[in-house]
Protein backbone atom coordinates (compact mmCIF):
# COMPACT_ATOMS: atom_id res chain seq x y z
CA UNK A 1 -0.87 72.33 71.31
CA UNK A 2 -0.48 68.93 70.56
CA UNK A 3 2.43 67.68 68.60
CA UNK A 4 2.88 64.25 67.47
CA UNK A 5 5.42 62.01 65.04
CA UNK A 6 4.14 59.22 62.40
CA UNK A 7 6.50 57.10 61.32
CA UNK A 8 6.29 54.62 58.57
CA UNK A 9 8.30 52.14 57.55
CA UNK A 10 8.55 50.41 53.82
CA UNK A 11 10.72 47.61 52.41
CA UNK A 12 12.41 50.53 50.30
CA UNK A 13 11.78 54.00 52.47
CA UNK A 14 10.67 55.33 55.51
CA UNK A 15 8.91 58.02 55.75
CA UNK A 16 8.09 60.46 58.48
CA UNK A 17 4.79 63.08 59.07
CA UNK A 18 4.53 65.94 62.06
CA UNK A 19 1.56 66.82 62.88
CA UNK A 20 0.38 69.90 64.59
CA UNK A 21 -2.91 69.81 66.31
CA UNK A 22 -3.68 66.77 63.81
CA UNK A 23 -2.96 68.90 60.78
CA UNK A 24 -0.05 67.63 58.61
CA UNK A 25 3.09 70.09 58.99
CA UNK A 26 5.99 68.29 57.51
CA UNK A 27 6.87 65.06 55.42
CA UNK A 28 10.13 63.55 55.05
CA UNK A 29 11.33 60.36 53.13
CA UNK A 30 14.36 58.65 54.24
CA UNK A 31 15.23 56.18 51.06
CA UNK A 32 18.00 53.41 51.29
CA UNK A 33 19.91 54.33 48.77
CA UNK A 34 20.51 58.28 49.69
CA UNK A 35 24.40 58.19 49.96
CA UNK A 36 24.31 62.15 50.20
CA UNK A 37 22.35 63.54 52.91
CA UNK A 38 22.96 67.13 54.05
CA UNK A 39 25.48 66.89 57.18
CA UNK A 40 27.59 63.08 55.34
CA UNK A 41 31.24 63.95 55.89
CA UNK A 42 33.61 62.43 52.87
CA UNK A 43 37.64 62.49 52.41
CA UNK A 44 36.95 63.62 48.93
CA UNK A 45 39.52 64.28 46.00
CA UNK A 46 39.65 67.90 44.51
CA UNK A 47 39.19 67.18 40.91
CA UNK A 48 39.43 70.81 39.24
CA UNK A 49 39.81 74.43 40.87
CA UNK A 50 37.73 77.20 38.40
CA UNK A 51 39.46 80.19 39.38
CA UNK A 52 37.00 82.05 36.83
CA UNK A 53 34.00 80.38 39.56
CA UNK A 54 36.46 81.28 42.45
CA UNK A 55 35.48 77.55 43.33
CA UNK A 56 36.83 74.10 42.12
CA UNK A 57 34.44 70.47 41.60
CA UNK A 58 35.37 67.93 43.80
CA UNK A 59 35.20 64.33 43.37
CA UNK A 60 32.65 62.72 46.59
CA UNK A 61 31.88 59.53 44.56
CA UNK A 62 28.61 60.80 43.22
CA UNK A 63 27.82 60.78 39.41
CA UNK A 64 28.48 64.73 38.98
CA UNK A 65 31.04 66.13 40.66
CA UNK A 66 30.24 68.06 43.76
CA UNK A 67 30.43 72.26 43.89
CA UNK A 68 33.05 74.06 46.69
CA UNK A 69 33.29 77.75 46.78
CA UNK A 70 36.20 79.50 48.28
CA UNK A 71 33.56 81.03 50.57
CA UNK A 72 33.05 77.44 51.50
CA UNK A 73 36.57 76.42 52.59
CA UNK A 74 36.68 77.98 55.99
CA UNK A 75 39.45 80.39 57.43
CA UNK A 76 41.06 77.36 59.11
CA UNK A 77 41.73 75.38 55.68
CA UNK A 78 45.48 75.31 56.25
CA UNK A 79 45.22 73.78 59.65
CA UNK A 80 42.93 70.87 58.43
CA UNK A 81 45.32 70.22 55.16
CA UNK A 82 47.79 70.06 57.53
CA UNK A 83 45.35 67.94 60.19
CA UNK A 84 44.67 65.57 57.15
CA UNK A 85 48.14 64.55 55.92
CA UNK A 86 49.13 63.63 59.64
CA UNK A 87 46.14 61.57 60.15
CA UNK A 88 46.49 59.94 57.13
CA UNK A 89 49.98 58.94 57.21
CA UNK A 90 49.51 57.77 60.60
CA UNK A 91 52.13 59.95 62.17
CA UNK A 92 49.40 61.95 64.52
CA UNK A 93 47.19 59.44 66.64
CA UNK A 94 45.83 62.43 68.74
CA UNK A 95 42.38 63.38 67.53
CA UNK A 96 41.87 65.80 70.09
CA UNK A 97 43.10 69.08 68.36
CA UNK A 98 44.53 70.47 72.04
CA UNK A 99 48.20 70.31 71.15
CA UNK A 100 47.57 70.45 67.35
CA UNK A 101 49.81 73.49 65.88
CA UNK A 102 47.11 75.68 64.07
CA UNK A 103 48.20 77.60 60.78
CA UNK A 104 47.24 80.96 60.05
CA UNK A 105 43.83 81.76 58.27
CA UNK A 106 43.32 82.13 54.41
CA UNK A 107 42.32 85.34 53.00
CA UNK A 108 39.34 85.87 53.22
CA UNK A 109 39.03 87.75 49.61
CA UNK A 110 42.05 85.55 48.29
CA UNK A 111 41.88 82.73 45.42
CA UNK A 112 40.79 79.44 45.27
CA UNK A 113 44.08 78.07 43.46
CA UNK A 114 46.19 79.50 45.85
CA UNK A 115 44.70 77.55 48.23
CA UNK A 116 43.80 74.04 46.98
CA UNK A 117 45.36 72.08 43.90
CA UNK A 118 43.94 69.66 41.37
CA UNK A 119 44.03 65.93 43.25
CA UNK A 120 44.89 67.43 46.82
CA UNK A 121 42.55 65.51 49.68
CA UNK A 122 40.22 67.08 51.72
CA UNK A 123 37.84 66.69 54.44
CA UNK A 124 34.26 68.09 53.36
CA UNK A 125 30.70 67.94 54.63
CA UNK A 126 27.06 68.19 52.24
CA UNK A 127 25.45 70.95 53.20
CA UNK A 128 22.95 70.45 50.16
CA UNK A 129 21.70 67.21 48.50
CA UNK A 130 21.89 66.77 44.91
CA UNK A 131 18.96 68.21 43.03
CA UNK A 132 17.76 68.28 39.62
CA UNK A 133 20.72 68.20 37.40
CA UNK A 134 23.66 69.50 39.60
CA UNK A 135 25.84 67.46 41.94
CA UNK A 136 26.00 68.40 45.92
CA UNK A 137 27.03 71.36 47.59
CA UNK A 138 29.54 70.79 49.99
CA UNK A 139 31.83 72.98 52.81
CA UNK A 140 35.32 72.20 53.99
CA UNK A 141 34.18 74.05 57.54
CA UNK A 142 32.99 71.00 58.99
CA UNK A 143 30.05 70.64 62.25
CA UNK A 144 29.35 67.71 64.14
CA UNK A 145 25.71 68.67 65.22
CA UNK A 146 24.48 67.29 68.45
CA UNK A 147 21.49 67.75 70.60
CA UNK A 148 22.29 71.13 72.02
CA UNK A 149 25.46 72.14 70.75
CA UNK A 150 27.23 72.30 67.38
CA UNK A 151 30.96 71.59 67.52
CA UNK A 152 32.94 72.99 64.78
CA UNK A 153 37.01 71.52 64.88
CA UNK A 154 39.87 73.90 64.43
CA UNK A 155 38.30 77.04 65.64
CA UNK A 156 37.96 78.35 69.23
CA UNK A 157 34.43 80.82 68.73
CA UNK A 158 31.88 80.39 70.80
CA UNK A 159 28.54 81.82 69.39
CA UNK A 160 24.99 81.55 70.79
CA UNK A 161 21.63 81.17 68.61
CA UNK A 162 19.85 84.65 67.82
CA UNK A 163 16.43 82.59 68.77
CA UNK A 164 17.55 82.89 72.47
CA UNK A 165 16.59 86.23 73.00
CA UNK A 166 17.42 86.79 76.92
CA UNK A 167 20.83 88.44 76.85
CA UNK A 168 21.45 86.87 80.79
CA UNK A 169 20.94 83.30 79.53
CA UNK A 170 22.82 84.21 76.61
CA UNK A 171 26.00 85.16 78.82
CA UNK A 172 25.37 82.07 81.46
CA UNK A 173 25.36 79.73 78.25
CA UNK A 174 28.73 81.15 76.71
CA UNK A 175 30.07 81.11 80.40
CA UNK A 176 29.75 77.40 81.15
CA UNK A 177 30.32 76.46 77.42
CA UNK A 178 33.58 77.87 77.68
CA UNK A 179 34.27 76.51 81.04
CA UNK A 180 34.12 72.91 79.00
CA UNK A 181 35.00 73.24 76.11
CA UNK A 182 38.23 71.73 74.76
CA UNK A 183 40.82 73.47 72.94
CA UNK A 184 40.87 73.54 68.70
CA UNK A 185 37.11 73.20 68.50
CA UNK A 186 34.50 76.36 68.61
CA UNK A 187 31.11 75.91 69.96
CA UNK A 188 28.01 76.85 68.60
CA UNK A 189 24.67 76.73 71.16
CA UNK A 190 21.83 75.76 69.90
CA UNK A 191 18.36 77.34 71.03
CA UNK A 192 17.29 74.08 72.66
CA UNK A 193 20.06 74.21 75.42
CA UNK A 194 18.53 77.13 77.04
CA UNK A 195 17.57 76.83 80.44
CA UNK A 196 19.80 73.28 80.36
CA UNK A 197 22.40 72.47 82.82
CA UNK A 198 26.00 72.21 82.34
CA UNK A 199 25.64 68.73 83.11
CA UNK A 200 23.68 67.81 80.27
CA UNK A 201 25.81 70.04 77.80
CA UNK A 202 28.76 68.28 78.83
CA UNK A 203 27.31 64.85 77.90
CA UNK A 204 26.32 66.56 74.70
CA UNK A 205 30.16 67.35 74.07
CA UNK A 206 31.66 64.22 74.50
CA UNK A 207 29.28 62.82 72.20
CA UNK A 208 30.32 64.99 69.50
CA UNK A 209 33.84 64.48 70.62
CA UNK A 210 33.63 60.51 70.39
CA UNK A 211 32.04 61.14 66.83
CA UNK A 212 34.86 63.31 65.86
CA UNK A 213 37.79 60.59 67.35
CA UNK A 214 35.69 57.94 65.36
CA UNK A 215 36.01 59.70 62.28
CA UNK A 216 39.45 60.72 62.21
CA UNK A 217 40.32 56.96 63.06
CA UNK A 218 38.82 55.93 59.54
CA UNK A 219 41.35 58.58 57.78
CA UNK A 220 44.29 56.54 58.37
CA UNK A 221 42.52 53.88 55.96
CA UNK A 222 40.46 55.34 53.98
CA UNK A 223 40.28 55.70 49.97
CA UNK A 224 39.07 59.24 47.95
CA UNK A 225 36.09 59.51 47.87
CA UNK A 226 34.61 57.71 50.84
CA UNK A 227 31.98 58.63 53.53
CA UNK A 228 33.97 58.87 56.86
CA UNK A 229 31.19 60.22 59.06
CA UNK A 230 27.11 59.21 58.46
CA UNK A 231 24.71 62.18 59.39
CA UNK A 232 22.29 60.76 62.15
CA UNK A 233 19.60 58.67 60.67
CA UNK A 234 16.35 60.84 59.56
CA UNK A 235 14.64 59.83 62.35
CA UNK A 236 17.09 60.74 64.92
CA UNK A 237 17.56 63.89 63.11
CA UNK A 238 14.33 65.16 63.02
CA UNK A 239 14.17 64.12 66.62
CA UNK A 240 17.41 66.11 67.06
CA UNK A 241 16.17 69.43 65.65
CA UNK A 242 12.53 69.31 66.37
CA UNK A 243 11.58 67.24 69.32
CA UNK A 244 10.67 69.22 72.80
CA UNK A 245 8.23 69.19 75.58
CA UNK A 246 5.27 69.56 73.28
CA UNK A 247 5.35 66.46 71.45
CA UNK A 248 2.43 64.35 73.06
CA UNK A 249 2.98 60.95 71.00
CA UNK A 250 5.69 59.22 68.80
CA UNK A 251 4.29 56.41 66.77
CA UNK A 252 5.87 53.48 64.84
CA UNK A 253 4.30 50.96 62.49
CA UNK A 254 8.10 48.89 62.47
CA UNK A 255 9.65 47.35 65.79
CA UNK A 256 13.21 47.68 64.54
CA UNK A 257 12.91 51.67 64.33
CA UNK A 258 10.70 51.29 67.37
CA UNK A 259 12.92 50.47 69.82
CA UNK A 260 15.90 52.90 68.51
CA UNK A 261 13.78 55.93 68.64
CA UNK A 262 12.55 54.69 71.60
CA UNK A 263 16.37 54.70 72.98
CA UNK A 264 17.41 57.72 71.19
CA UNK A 265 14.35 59.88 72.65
CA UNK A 266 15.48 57.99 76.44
CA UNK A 267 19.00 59.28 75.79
CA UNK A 268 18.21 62.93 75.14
CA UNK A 269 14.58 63.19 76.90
CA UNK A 270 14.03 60.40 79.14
CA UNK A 271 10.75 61.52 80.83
CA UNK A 272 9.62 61.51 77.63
CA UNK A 273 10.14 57.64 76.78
CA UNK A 274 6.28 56.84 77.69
CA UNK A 275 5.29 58.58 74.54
CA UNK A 276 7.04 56.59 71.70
CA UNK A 277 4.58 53.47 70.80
CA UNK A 278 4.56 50.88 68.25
CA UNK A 279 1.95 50.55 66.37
CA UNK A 280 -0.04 47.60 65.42
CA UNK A 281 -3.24 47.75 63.68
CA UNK A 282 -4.23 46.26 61.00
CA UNK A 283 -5.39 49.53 59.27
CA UNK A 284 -2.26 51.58 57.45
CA UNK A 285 -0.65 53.93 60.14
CA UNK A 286 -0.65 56.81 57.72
CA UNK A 287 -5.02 56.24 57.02
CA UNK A 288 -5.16 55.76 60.75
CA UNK A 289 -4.04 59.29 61.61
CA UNK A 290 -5.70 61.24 58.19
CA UNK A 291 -2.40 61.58 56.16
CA UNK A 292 -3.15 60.29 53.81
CA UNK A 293 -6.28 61.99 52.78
CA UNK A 294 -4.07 65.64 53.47
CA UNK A 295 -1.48 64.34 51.26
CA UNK A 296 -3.75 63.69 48.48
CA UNK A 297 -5.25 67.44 49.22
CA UNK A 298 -2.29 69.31 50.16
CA UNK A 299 0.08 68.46 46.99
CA UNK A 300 -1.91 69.23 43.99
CA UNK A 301 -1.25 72.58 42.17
CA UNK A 302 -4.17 74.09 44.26
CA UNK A 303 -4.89 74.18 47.69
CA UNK A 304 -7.58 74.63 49.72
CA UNK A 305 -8.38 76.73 52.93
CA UNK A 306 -11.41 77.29 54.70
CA UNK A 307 -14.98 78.68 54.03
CA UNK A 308 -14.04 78.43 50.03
CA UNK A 309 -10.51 80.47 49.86
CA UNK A 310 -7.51 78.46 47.90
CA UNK A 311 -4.32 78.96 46.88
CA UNK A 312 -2.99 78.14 43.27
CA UNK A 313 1.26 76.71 43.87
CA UNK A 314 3.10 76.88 40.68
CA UNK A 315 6.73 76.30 39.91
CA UNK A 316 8.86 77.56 37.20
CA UNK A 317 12.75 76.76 37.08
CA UNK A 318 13.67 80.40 38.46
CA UNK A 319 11.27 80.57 41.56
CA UNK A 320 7.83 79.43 43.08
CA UNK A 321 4.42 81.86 42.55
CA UNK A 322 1.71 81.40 45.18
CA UNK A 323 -1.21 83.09 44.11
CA UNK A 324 -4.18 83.50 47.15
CA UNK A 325 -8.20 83.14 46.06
CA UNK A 326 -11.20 84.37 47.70
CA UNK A 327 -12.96 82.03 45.91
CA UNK A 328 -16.81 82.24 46.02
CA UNK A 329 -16.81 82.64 49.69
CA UNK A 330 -19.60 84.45 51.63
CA UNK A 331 -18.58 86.23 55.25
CA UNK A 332 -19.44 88.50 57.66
CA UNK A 333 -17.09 90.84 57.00
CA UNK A 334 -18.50 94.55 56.42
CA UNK A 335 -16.78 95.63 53.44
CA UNK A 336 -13.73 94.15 50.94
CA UNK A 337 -10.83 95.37 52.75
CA UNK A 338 -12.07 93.46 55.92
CA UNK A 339 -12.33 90.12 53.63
CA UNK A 340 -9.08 90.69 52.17
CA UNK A 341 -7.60 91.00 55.13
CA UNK A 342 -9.22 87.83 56.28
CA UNK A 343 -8.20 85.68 53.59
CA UNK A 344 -4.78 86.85 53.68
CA UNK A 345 -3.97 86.09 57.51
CA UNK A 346 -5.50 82.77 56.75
CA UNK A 347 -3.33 82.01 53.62
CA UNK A 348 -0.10 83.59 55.08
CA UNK A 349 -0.88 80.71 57.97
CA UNK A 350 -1.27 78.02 55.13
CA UNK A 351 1.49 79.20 52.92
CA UNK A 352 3.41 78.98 55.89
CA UNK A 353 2.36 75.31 56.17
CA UNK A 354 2.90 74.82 52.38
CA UNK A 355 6.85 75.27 52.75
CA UNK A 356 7.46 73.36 55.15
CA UNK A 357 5.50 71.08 54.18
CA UNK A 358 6.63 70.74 50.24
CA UNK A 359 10.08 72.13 51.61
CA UNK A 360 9.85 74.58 48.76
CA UNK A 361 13.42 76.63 48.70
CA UNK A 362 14.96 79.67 46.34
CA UNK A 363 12.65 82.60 45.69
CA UNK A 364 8.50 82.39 46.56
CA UNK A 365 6.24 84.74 45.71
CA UNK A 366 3.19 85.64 46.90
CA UNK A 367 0.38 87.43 45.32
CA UNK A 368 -2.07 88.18 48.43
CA UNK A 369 -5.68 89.72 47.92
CA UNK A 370 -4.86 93.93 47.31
CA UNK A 371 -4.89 95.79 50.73
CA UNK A 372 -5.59 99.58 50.63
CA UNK A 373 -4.79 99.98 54.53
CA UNK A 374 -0.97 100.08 55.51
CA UNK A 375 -1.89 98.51 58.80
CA UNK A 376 -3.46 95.69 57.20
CA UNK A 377 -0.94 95.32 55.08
CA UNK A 378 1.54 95.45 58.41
CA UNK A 379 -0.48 92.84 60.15
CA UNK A 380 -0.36 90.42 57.29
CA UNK A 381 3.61 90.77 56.92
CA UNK A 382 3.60 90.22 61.06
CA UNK A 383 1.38 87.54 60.81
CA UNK A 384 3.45 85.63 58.02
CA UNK A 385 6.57 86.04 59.79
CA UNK A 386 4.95 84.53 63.08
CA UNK A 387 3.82 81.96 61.29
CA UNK A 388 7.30 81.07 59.91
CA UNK A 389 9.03 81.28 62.88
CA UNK A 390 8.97 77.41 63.47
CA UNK A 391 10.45 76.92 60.16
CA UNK A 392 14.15 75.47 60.63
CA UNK A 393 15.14 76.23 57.00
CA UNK A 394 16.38 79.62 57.11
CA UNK A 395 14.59 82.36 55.55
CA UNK A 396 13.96 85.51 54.58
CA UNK A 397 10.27 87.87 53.86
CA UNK A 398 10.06 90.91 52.38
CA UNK A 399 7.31 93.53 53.07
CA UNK A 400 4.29 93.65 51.07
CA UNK A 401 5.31 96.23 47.58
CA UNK A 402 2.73 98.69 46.10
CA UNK A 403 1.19 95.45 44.09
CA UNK A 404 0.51 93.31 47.55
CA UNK A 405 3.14 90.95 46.59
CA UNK A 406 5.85 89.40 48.98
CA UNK A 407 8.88 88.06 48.27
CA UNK A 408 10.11 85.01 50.52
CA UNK A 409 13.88 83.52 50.45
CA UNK A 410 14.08 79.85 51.46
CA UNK A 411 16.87 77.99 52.53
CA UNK A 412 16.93 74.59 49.56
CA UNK A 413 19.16 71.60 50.97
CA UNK A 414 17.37 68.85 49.52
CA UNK A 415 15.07 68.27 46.17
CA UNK A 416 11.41 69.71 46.83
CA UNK A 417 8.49 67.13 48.49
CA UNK A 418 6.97 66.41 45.06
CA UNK A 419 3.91 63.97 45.57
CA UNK A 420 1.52 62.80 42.51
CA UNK A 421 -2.24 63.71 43.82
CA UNK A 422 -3.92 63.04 40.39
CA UNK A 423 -4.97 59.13 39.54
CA UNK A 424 -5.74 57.60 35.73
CA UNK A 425 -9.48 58.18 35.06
CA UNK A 426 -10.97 54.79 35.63
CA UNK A 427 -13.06 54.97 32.75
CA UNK A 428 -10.04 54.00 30.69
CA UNK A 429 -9.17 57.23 28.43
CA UNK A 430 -5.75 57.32 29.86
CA UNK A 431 -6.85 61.15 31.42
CA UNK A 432 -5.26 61.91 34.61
CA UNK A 433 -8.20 62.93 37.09
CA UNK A 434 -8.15 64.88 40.57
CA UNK A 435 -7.58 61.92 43.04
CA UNK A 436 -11.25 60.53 44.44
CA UNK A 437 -10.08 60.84 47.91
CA UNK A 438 -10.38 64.61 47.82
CA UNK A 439 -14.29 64.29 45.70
CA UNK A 440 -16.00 63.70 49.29
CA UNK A 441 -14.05 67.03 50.76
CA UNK A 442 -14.56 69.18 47.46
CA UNK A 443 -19.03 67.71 47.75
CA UNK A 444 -18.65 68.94 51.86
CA UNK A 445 -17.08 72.20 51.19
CA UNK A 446 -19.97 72.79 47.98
CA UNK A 447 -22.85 71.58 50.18
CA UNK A 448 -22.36 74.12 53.14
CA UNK A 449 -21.79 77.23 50.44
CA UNK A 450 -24.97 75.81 48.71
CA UNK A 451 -27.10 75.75 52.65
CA UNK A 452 -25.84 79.07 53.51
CA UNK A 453 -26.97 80.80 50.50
CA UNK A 454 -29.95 81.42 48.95
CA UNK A 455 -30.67 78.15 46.62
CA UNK A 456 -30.67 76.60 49.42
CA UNK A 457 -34.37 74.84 49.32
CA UNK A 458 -35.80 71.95 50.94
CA UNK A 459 -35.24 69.31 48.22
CA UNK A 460 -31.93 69.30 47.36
CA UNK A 461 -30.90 66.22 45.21
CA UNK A 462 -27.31 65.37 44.53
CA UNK A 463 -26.87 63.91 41.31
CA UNK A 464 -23.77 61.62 41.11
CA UNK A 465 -21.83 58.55 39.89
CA UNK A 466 -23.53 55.42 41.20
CA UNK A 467 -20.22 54.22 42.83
CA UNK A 468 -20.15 57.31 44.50
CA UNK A 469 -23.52 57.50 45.59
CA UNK A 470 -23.24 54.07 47.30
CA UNK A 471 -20.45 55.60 49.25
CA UNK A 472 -22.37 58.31 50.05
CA UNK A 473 -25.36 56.39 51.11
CA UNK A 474 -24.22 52.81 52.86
CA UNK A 475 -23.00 52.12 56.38
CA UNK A 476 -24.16 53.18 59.25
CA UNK A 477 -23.94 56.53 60.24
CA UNK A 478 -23.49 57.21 56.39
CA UNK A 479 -22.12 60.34 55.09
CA UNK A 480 -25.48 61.00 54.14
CA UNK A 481 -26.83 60.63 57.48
CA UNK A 482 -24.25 62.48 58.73
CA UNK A 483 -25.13 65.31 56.75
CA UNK A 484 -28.09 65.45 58.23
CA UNK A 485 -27.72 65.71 61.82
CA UNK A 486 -25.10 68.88 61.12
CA UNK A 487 -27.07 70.70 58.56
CA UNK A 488 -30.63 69.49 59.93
CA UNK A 489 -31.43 69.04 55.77
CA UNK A 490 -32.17 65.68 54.20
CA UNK A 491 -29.96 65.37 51.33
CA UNK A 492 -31.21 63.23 48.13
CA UNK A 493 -28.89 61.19 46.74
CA UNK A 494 -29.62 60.40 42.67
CA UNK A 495 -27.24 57.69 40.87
CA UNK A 496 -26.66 58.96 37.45
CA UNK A 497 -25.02 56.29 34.90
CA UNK A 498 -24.22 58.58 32.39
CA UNK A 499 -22.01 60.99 34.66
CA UNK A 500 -18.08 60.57 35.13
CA UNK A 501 -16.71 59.32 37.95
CA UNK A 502 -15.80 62.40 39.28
CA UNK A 503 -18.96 64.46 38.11
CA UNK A 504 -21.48 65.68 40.42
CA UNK A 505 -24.52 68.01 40.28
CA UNK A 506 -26.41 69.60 43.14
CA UNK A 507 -30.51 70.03 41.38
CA UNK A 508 -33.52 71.59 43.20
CA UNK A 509 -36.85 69.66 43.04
CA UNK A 510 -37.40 70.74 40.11
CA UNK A 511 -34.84 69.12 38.07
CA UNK A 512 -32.72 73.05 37.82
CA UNK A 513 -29.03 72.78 38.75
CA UNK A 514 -28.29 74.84 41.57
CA UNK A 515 -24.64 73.98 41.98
């Protein structure tokens, strides 16, 4: 499986695609001005405590005030209150936490204004961007994430990742963590540091350590609100949580952001340095690769699958509905149940996709093709959850109900990938028309229904835009021609002025429509 990373780079934005096998899996957008990205650690001002919320709104410097519920706050408040006045004042110039007095934990079930008061200072980390009309969501338990390990100040817990599922490397992990780990921080191991050395989770540490001294060094200085610690760059990040031995290529359209992925991927895999490479053509790194073209297919309010099956994506302010189509799609299957079943492993694989890819969080639901058979209906809730199991938002799916619907919970930390895929008509009406990149795709998938059933005749005659018919028909091999040698059919291409742009008509000899 090959696994690759597209970066490109804008004046404004940079924006980053995975691909999996060449299909698009993810899209990010790193923008200049995004002062609140999920992991940003900010002295921030308590501005109100709501003990009717159980949480108070806290003053980060952003234009609504940001959300903290007790929940939030951490058992080891007290100590960091404490931590934060020292610091501050300049009376503690030992960042380390190993002779730092700890205070006892807050109830968990107590209340939020016994706690924290109106204008008190804190030290708090987003843990969810702003989105539509609310401010962040932020956490006083703070984590410095690094490669392998997550480091979490004033506690001493040391907790292993579920995903590592061999209780002996589970142990050996915990073992050597705690054999390094310094006193007043907790450790949490990520799933990448299996099988990793204590050697290279040492290194890990004292990164995260030197991040932590760094920060606390800006406290003694700093104004409410200000940023005191900058999440990794988006790059880096994604590089952080998703990059491993499968990745096959790393590619760069900017030199700047070129040479520090290249160092970041040398620091934290460097037999894996060959792989990152700038790239210069002249042609648009994102058309180079296809991503464009899925883009422009993958965002509209339908999407397709293969041999005719879709799925319609809409959104509502409560929750997403995903509803899965047959369409007019002829099989081999021997009966329905066999071609529901079909068309719901393949959309549970593309919904799946869809997430990720949109990064659609709260509640999804899914509306697969009715099932009779409770083993099919097993196999598809299986197959969904396989599927998901690269997704690093967390998650959770429910089993099919009586009416073949499933009910997904995903993890939202930052607004949902929303990407225009409709264009103005060109003929000037001001209409908003399906994007013509996708036209060529939607006449492919309509010709090879059209051969395989039984209109299919020997003069077939596409009647289309002109504009689009010299598309069709110039260059060298053409799309025409290339029709040809993979259906074995000579297609006839007919200009039509008096058709839209977008309108096309597959005739018989005859001059009868046949599609």
């Amino acid at each position: 499986m090959n696994r690759e990373l597209i970066v490109r780079s804008s004046s404004d934005a940079v924006d980053f695609a995975l691909l999996k096998d060449g299909k698009l899996t993810e899209l990010h957008k790193e923008e200049d001005n995004n002062d609140f990205s999920v992991g940003d650690i900010f002295l921030a001002k308590v501005r109100k405590p709501v003990t009717g919320l159980n949480a108070a709104f806290v003053n980060v410097g952003y234009e609504k005030d940001a959300f903290l519920h007790y929940h939030d706050l951490g058992p080891q408040l007290s100590t960091m209150l404490k931590f934060i006045k020292q610091v501050s004042s300049g009376r503690l110039r030992e960042y380390s936490l190993k002779n730092f007095p700890t205070e006892k934990d807050i109830d968990k079930h107590g209340v939020i204004t016994d706690v924290i008061k109106a204008n008190q200072s804190l030290l708090v980390q987003i843990v969810k961007e702003p989105i539509s009309t609310k401010g962040p969501r932020i956490s006083s338990e703070l984590s410095l994430a690094g490669r392998y390990l997550v480091m979490v100040p004033f506690s001493n817990r040391v907790s292993v990742s579920q995903k590592i599922s061999s209780k002996e490397e589970k142990d050996r992990l915990k073992r050597l963590v705690k054999s390094i780990k310094p006193k007043g921080f907790g450790v949490i191991i990520r799933t990448v540091a299996e099988d990793k050395k204590v050697a290279e989770l040492d290194k890990d540490l004292e990164n995260l350590l030197a991040k932590w001294s760094a920060m606390c060094k800006k406290l003694n200085k700093a104004r409410t609100p200000s940023k005191v610690l900058v999440e990794l760059n988006r790059a880096s990040s994604i590089l952080r949580d998703v990059f491993n031995d499968s990745y096959t290529g790393i590619h760069v359209d900017n030199e700047t952001l070129y040479n520090q992925i290249k160092d970041y991927v040398l620091e934290i895999a460097p037999a894996k340095e060959s792989i990152v490479k700038l790239y210069k053509s002249s042609v648009p790194i994102f058309e180079k690769f296809g991503i464009e073209r899925q883009i422009k297919t993958s965002f509209g309010r339908t999407a397709s699958m293969s041999k005719g099956a879709y799925l319609i994506i809409e959104h509502t302010e409560a929750l997403h509905v995903i509803d899965v189509n047959s369409g007019n799609r002829s099989n081999k299957a021997k009966n329905q149940e066999d071609t529901a079943l079909e068309v719901n492993l393949l959309a549970a694989t593309e919904i799946a996709r869809q997430l990720r890819l949109r990064d659609m969080g709260g509640i999804i639901v899914v509306d697969f093709i009715d099932m009779v058979k409770a083993p099919h209906r097993r196999k598809l809730f299986d197959h969904l959850r396989d599927e998901m199991k690269d997704d690093r938002a967390k998650h959770k799916i429910l089993p099919p109900s009586k009416f073949g619907l499933i009910q997904i919970t995903r993890q939202r930390v930052r607004p949902e990938v929303n990407i225009k895929t409709t264009e103005e008509n060109p003929n000037g009406s001001g209409q908003e028309v399906e994007a013509p990149i996708v036209l060529i795709d939607k006449i492919n998938a309509d010709l090879q229904k059209l051969l395989k059933g039984p209109k299919a005749g020997d003069g077939i005659i596409l009647n289309i835009h002109p504009f689009i018919a010299a598309y069709i028909t110039k260059g060298f091999p053409s799309i025409r021609s290339k029709w040809y040698m993979e259906h074995k059919k000579w297609i006839k291409v007919q200009p039509r002025d008096a058709y839209t742009y977008l309108e096309y008509r597959f005739k018989n000899k005859d001059g009868k429509t046949i599609y």
